[in-house]
Protein backbone atom coordinates (compact mmCIF):
# COMPACT_ATOMS: atom_id res chain seq x y z
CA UNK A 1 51.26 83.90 -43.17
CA UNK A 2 49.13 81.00 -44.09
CA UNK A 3 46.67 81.69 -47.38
CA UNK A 4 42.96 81.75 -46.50
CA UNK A 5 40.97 79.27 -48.17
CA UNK A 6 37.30 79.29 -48.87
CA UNK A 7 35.55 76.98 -49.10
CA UNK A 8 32.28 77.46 -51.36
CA UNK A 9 28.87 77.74 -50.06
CA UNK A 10 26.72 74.74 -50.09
CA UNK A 11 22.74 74.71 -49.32
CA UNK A 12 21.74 73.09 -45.73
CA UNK A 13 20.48 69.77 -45.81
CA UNK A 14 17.08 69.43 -44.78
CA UNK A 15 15.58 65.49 -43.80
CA UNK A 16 12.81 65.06 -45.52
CA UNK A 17 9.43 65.06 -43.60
CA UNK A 18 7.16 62.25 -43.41
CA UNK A 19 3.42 62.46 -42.71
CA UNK A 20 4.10 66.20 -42.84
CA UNK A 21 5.90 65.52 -39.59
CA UNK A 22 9.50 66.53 -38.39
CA UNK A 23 12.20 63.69 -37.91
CA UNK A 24 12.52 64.34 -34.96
CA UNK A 25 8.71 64.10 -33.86
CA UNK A 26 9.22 61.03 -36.04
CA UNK A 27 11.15 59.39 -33.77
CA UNK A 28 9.98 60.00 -30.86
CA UNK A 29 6.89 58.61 -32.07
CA UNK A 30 8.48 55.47 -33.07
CA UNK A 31 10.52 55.41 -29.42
CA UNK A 32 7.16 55.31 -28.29
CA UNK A 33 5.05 53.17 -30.14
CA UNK A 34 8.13 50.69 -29.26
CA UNK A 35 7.83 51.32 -25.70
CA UNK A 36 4.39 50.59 -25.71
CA UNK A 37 4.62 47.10 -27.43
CA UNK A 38 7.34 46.44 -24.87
CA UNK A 39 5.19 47.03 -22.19
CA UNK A 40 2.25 45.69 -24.12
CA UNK A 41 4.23 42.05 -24.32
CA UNK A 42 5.70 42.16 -20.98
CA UNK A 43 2.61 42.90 -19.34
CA UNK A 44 -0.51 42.33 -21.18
CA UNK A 45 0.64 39.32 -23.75
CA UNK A 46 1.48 36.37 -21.54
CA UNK A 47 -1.82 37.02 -19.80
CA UNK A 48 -3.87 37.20 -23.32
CA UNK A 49 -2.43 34.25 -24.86
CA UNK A 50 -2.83 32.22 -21.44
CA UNK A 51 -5.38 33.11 -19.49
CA UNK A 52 -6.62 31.93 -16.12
CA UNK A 53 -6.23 31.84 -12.29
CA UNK A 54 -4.09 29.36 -9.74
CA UNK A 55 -6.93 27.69 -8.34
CA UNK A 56 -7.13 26.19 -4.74
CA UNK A 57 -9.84 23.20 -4.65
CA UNK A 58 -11.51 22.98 -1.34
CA UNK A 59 -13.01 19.83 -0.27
CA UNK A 60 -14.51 17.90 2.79
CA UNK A 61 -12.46 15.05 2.56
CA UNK A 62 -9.62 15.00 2.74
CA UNK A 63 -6.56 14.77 -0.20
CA UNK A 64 -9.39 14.28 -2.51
CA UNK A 65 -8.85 14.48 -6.02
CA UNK A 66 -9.52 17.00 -8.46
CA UNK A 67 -10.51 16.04 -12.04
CA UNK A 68 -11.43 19.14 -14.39
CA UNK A 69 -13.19 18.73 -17.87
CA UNK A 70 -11.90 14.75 -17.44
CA UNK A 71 -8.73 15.23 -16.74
CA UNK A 72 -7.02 14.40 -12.95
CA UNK A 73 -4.96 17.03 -11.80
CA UNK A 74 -3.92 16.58 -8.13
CA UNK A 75 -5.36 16.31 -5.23
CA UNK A 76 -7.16 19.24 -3.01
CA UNK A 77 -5.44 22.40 -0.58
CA UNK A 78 -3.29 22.72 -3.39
CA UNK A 79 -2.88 25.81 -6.41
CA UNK A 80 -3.51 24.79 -9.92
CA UNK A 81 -3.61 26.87 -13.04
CA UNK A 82 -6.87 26.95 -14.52
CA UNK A 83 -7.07 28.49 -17.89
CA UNK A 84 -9.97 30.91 -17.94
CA UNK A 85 -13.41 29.62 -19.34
CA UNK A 86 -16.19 27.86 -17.89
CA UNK A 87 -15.32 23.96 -16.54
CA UNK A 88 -16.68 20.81 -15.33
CA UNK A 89 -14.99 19.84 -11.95
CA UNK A 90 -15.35 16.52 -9.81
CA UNK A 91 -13.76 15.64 -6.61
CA UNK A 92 -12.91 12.54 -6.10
CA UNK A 93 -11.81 10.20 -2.96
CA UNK A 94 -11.13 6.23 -3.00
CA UNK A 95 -12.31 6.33 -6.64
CA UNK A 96 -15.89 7.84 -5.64
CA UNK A 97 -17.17 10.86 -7.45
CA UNK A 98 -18.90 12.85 -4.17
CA UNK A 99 -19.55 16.45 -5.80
CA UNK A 100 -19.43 17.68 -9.60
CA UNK A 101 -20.04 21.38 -10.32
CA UNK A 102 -19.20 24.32 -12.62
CA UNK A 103 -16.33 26.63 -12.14
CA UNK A 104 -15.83 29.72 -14.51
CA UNK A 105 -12.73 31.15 -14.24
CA UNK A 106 -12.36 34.98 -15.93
CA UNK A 107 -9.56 36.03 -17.80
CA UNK A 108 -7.06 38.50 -16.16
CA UNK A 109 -4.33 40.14 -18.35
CA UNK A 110 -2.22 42.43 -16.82
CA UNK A 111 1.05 40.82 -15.15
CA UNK A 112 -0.03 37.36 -14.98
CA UNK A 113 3.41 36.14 -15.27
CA UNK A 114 4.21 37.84 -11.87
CA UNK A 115 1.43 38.35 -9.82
CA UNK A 116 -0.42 35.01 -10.14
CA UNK A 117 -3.85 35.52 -9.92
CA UNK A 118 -6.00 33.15 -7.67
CA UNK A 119 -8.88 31.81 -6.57
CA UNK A 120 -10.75 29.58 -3.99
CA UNK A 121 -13.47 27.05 -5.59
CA UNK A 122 -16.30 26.97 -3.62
CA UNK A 123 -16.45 23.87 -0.74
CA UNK A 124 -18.77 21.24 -2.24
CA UNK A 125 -21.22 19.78 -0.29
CA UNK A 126 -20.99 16.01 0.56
CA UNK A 127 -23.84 13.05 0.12
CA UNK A 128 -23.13 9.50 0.14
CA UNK A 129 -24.87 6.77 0.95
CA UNK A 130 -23.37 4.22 3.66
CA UNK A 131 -21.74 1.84 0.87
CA UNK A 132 -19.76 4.53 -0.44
CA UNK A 133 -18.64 6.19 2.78
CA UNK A 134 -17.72 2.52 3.73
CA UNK A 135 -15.45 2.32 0.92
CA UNK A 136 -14.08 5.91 2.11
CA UNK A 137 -13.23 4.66 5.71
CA UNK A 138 -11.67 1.54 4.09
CA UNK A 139 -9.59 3.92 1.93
CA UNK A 140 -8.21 5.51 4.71
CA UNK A 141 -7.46 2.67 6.90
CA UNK A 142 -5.61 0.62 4.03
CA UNK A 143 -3.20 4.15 3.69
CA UNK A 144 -2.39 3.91 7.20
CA UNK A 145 -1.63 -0.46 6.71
CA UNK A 146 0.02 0.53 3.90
CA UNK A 147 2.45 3.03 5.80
CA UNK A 148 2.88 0.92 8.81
CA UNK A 149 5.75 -1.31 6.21
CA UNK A 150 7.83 1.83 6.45
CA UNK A 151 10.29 1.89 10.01
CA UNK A 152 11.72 5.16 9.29
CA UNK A 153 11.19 8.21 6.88
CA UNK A 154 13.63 9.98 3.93
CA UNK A 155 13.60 11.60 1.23
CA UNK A 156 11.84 8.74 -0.62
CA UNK A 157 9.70 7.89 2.03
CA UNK A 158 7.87 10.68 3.12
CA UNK A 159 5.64 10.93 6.24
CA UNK A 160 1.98 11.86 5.66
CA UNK A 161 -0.48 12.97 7.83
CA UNK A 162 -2.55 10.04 7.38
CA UNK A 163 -4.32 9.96 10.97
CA UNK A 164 -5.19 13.52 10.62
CA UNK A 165 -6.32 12.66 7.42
CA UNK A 166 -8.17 9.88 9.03
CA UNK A 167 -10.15 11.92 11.51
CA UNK A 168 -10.88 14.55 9.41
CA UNK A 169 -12.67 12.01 7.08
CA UNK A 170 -14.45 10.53 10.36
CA UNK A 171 -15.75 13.70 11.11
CA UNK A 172 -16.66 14.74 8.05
CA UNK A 173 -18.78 11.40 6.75
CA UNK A 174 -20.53 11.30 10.20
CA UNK A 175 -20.41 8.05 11.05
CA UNK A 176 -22.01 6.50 13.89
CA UNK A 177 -19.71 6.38 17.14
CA UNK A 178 -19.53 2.38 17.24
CA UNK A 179 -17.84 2.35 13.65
CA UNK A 180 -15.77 5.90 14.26
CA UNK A 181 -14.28 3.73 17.36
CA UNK A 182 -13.91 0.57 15.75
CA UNK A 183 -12.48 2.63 13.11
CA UNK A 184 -9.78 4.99 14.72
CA UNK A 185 -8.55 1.21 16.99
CA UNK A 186 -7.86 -0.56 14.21
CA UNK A 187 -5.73 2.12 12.53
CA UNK A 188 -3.72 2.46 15.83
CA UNK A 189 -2.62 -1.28 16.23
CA UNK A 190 -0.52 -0.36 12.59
CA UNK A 191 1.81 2.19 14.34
CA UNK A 192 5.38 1.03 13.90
CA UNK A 193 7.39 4.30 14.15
CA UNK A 194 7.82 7.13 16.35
CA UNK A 195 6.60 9.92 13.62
CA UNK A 196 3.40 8.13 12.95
CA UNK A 197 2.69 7.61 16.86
CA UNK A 198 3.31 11.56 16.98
CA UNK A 199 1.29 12.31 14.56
CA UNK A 200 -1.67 9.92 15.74
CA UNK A 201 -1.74 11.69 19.26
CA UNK A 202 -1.80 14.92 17.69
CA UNK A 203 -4.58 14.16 15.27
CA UNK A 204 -6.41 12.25 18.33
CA UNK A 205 -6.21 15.49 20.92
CA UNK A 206 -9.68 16.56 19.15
CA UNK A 207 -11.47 13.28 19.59
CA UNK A 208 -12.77 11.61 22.92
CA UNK A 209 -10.52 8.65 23.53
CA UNK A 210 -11.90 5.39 24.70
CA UNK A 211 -10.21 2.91 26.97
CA UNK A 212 -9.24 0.88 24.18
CA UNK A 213 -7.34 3.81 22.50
CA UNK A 214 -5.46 5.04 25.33
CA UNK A 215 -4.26 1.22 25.90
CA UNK A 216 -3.07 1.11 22.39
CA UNK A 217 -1.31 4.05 22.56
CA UNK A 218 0.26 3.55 25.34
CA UNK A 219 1.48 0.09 23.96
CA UNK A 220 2.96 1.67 20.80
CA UNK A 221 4.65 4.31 22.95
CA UNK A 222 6.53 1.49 25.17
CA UNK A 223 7.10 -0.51 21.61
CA UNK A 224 8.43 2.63 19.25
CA UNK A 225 10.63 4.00 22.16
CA UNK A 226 11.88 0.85 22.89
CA UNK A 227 10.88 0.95 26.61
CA UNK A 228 13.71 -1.60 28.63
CA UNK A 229 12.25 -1.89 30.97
CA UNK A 230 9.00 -3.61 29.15
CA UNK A 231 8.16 -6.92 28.12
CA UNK A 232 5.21 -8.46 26.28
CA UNK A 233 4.22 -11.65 25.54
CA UNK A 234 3.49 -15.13 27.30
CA UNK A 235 5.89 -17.89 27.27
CA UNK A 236 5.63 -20.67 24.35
CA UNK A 237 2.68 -23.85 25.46
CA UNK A 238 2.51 -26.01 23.29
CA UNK A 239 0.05 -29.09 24.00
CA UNK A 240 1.08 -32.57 23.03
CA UNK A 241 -1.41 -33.91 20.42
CA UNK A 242 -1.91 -36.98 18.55
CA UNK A 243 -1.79 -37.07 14.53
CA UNK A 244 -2.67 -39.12 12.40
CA UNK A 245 -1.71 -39.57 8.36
CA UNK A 246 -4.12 -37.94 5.68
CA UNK A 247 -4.12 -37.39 2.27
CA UNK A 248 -5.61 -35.36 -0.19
CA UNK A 249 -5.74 -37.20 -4.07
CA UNK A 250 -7.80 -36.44 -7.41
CA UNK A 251 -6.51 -37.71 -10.35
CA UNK A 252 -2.74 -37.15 -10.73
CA UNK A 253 -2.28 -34.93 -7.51
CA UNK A 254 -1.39 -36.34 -4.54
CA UNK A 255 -0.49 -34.83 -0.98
CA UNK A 256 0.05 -36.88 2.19
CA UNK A 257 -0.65 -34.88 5.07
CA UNK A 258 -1.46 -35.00 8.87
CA UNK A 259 -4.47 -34.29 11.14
CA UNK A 260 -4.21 -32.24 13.84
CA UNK A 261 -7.19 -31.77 16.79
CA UNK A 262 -8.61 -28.79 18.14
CA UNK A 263 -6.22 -27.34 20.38
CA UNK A 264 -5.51 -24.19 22.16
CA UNK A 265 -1.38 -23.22 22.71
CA UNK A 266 0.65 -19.99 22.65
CA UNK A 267 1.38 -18.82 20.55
CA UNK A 268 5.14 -17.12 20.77
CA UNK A 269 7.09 -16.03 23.22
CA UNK A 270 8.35 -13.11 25.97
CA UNK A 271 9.68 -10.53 24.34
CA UNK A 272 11.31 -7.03 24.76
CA UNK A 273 9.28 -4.00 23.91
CA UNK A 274 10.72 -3.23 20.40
CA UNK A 275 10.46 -3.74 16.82
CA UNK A 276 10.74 -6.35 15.63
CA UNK A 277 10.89 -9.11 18.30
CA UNK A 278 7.54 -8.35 19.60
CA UNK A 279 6.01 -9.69 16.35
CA UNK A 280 7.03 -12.77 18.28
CA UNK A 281 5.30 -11.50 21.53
CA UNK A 282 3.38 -14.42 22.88
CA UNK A 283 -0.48 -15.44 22.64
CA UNK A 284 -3.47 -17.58 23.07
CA UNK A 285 -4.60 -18.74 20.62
CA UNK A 286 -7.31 -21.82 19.23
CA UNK A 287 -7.24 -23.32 16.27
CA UNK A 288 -10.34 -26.04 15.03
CA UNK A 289 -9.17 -29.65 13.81
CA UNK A 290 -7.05 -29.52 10.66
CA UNK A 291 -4.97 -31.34 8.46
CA UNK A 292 -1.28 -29.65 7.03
CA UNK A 293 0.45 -30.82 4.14
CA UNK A 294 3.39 -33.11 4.80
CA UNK A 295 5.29 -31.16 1.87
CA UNK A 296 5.43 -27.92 0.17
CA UNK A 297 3.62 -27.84 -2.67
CA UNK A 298 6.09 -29.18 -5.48
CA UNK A 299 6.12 -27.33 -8.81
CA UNK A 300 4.64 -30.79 -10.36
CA UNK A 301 1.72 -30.09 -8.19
CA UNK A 302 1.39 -26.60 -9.80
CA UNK A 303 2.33 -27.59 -13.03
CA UNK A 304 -1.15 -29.99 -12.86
CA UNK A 305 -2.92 -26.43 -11.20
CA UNK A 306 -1.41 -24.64 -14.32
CA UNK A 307 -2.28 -26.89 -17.02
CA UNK A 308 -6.20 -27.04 -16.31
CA UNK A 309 -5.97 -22.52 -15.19
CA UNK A 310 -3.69 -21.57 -18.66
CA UNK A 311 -4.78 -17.62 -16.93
CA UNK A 312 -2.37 -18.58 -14.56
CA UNK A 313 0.55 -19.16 -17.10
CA UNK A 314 3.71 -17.67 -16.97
CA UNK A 315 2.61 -16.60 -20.93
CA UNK A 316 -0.32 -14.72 -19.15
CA UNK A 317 2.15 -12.83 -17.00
CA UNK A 318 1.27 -9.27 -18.79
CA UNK A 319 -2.36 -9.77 -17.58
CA UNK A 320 -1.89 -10.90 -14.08
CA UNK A 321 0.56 -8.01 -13.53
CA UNK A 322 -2.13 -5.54 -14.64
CA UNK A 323 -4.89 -6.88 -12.12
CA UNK A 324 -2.38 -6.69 -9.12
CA UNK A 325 -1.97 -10.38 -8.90
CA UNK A 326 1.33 -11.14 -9.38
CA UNK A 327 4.93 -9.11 -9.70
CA UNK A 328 7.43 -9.33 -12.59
CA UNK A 329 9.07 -12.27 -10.93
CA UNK A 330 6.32 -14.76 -11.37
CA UNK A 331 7.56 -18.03 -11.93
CA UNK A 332 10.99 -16.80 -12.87
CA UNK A 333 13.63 -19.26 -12.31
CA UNK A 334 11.57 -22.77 -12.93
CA UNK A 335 10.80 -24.41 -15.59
CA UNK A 336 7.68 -26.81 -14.97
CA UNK A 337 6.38 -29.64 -16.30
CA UNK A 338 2.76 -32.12 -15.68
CA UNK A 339 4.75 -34.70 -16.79
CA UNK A 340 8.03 -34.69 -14.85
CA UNK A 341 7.39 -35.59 -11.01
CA UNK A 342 9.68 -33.16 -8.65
CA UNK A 343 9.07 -33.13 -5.52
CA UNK A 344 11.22 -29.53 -5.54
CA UNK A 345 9.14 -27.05 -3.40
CA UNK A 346 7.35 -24.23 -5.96
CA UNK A 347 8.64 -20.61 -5.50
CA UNK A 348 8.10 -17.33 -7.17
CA UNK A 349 4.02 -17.46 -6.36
CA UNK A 350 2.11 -14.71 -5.09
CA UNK A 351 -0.03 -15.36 -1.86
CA UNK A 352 -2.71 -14.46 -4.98
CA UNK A 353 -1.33 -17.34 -6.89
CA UNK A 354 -1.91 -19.65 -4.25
CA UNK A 355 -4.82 -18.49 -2.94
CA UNK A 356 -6.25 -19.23 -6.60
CA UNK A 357 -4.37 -23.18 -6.41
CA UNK A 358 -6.41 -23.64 -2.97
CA UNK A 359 -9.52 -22.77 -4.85
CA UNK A 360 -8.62 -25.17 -7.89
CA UNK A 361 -7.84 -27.85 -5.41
CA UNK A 362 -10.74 -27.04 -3.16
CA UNK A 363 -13.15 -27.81 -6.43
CA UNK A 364 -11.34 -30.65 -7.56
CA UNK A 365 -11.49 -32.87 -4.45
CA UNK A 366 -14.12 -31.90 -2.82
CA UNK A 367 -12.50 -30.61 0.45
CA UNK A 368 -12.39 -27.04 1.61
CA UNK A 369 -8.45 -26.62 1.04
CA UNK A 370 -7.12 -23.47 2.04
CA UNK A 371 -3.49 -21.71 2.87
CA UNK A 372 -2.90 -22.80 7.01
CA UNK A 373 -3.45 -19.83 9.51
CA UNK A 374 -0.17 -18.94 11.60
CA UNK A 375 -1.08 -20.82 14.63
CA UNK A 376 -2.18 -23.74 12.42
CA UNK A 377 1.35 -23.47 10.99
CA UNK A 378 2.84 -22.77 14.71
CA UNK A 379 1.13 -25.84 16.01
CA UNK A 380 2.40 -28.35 14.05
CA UNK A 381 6.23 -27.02 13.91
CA UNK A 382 6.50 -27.26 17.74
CA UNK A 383 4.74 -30.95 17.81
CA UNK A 384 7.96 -32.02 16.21
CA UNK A 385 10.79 -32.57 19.14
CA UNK A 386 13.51 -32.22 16.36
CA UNK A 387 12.39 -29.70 13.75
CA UNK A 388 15.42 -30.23 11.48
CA UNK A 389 15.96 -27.51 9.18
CA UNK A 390 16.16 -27.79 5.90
CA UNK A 391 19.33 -25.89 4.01
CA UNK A 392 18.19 -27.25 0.28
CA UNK A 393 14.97 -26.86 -2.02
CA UNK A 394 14.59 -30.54 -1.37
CA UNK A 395 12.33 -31.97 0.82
CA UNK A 396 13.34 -34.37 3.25
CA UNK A 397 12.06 -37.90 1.68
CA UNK A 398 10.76 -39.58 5.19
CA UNK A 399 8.00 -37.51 6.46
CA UNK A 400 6.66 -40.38 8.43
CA UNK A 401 6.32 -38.34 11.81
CA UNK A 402 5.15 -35.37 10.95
CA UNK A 403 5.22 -32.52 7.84
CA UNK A 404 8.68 -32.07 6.65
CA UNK A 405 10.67 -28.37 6.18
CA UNK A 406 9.00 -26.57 8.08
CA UNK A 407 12.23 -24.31 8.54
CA UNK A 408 13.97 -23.96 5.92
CA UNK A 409 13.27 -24.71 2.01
CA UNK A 410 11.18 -21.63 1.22
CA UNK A 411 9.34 -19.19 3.14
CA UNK A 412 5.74 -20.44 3.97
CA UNK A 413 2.77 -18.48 3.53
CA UNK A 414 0.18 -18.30 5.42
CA UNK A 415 -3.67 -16.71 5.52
CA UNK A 416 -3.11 -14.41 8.54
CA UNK A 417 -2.76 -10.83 7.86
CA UNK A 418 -0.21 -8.48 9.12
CA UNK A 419 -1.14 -6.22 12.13
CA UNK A 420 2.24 -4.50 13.79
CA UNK A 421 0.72 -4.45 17.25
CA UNK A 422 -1.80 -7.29 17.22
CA UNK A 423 -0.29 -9.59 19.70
CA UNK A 424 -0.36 -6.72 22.19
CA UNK A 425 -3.50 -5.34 22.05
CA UNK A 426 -5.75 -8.27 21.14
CA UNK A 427 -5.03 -10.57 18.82
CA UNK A 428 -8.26 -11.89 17.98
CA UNK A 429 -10.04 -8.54 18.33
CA UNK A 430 -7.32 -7.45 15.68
CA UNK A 431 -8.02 -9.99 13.41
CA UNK A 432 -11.67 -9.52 13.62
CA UNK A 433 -11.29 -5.88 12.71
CA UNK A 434 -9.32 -6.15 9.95
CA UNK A 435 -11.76 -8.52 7.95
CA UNK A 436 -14.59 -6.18 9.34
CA UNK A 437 -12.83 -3.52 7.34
CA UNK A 438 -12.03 -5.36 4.33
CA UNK A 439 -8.55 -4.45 4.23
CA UNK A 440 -6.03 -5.58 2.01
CA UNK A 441 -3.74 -8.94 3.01
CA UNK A 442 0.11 -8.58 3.89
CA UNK A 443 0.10 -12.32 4.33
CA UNK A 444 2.60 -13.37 7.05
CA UNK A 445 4.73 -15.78 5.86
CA UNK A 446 6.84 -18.45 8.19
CA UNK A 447 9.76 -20.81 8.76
CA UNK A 448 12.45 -19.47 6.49
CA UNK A 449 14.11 -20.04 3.33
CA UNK A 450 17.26 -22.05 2.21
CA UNK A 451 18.98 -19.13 2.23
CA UNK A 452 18.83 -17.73 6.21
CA UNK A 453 20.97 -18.46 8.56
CA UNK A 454 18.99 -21.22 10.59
CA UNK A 455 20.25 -19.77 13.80
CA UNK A 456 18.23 -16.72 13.41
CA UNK A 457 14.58 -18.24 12.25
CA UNK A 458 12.86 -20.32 14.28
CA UNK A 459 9.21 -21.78 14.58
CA UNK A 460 8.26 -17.93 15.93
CA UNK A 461 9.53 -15.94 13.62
CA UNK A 462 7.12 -13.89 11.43
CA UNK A 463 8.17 -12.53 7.88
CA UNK A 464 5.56 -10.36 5.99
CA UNK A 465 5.10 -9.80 2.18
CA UNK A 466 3.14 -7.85 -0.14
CA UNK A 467 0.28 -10.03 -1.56
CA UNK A 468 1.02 -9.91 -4.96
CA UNK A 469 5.16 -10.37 -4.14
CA UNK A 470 6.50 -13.10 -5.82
CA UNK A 471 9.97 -14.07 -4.49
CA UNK A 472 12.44 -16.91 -4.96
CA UNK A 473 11.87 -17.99 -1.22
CA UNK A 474 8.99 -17.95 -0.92
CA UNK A 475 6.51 -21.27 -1.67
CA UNK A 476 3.51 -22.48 0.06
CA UNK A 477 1.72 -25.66 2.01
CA UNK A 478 -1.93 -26.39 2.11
CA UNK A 479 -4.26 -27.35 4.54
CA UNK A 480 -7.64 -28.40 4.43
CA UNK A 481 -10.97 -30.01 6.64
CA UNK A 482 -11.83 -33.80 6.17
């Protein structure tokens, strides 16, 4: 039998008491006080130390921009968290402050972080005088030119709703119905793709269509869809005209040229209905009496334009970049001298650049000289009967009958803008409304470069560039008036 043991008797331990309260009141207090600052910093913190609302902008125009206290911050229709406080808001289209006010936004707390709390800033009203609506309509239209350079949409390239965009503007600045017309037909002879045709007919169903508009679109649906069983265009005419040597001289520049008289021709030829041969599509066109340079202009030439305009530099690259004027290619790849003669075409110009040698030129001889217009250009290639084409950046040395690489050497440019659909629905009419509009150049440029296969350019083909594109192909002739 096992022996009992006992153990001795010890007193019960007691917790002390804090606050005069039990341990465990104690902490359950505690198990509650950190519950609360749990919930307290879950729910209520994020919203104290950042307060404010998702704000949606409203605006008449539209994709107008949205600058609060100074700073942009997108454009309108869209959410934007506005921390809570009174502010000073301006919307903002084409660069033109149209409506300022004061938004005060309060400061909710509770669950910011997951129910986002919003709010709709009033619509502002609109006033503008005509000038600045003018410079609205303009805005839009030069989006629309702008797109027309893109065939097809990705991921990078991204369609926009620019004609809805377009009407909604029209309607909303209340212009009068001969501008709204002239308006909503130029911005239809730049479709070049099947989405924007789509979304032009959509954006058009509200808006009474002239004659002129249904014509258009009809055009650009036989063009985008590739119709077949379409073609546009007249055949090439050409007259047979008389020239006669020129030339242009002050000091050390020197350019022979030829004269060439009024003349009317057609301009192209019969094409399919697709992109791109009917930027070839054949038309009438008249040109006044004009002379053409014999040869590109040489980079001697320019180096004489450059020494007397140092702005124009390659050292003042920085600057010219900054004002739009040039890309980071100017003059890359030559190395030019006033003192060396070369008769080696210039390249790596903008259609800036040269627009700013015509001026130079224009000033220093007296004679209104000027970059030729397309059909100037188109004129004087098909007076030649052999237009030899020239695989080198030198010029042929006997320009005796007539201007010399004309295909071939470097890409030409030219003064006439770039309107996808102009040959088909007007070509003069197009032209007319795009320098009624104002709207930016995409010079065409013609004949080649050194580089293309000669069996694919001829004197009808059209390139296209962005104005302040400088490339390696791409040079320039002058013309001017006696």
């Amino acid at each position: 039998m096992k022996r009992r043991i006992e153990l001795p008797e010890v007193d019960q331990v007691q917790l002390p008491h804090l606050f005069g309260l039990r341990p465990g009141v104690l902490i359950l207090i505690i198990l509650l006080i950190v519950l609360v600052a749990v919930l307290f910093f879950i729910a209520f913190f994020p919203g104290v130390i950042k307060g404010g609302r998702y704000v949606t902008f409203r605006a008449p125009l539209s994709e107008s921009g949205v600058v609060v206290d100074g700073t942009y911050i997108g454009v309108t229709d869209y959410p934007y968290f506005i921390e809570s406080g009174s502010h000073e808001v301006q919307v903002m289209k084409a660069g033109i402050s149209y409506s300022s006010y004061t938004l005060d936004v309060d400061h909710p707390v509770f669950l910011t972080w997951l129910f986002h709390r919003k709010l709709e800033a009033p619509l502002p009203s609109l006033a503008l005088d005509e000038e600045k609506k003018s410079v609205i309509n303009q805005f839009n239209l030069q989006e629309i030119a702008d797109a027309s350079a893109i065939l097809s949409y990705d991921m990078v390239n991204r369609s926009r709703p620019l004609f809805s965009n377009l009407i909604q503007d029209l309607q909303a600045l209340e212009l009068d119905q001969n501008t709204t017309q002239a308006t909503i037909e130029t911005a239809l002879r730049y479709i070049s793709n099947e989405t924007m045709l789509s979304e032009a007919k959509e954006a058009l169903e509200a808006v009474e269509m002239s004659d002129t508009m249904l014509e258009v679109i009809t055009i650009a649906e036989a063009v985008v869809k590739n119709d077949s069983g379409s073609t546009f265009g007249l055949a090439s005419a050409v007259p047979s005209v008389t020239t006669e040597r020129r030339s242009l001289a002050s000091g050390d520049f020197q350019l022979a040229g030829f004269s060439y008289p009024s003349s009317s021709l057609v301009m192209g030829r019969e094409t399919p209905a697709s992109y791109p041969q009917v930027n070839e599509a054949g038309v009438s066109v008249a040109v006044p009496s004009f002379v053409l340079g014999a040869t590109e202009i040489s980079q001697y030439q320019w180096a004489l334009f450059v020494e007397e305009n140092p702005y124009w530099d390659k050292s003042n690259k920085a600057e010219l970049i900054s004002k739009g004027l040039v890309d980071d290619s100017y003059m890359q790849g030559m190395t030019i001298s006033p003192v060396f003669v070369t008769s080696r075409p210039v390249f790596n110009v903008s259609y800036h650049a040269a627009q700013a040698f015509c001026a130079w030129l224009s000033e220093k001889t007296g004679k209104k000289v000027f970059l030729p217009t397309e059909a100037m250009w188109t004129l004087a290639a098909l007076q030649q009967n052999e237009l030899n084409y020239n695989t080198s950046l030198s010029p042929y040395p006997d320009y005796s009958s007539g201007p010399v690489s004309l295909l071939g050497g470097v890409w030409e440019l030219t003064q006439t803008p770039y309107i996808p659909l102009s040959r088909l629905t007007g070509y003069e009419e197009s032209l007319a409304l795009h320098e009624a509009f104002s709207l930016q150049m995409q010079p065409i440029v013609k004949g080649g470069s050194y580089l293309n296969d000669p069996q694919t350019i001829t004197a009808h083909t059209v390139g296209v560039i962005e104005p302040d594109a400088c490339g390696d192909q791409i040079g320039f002739r002058v013309a001017w008036y006696e």
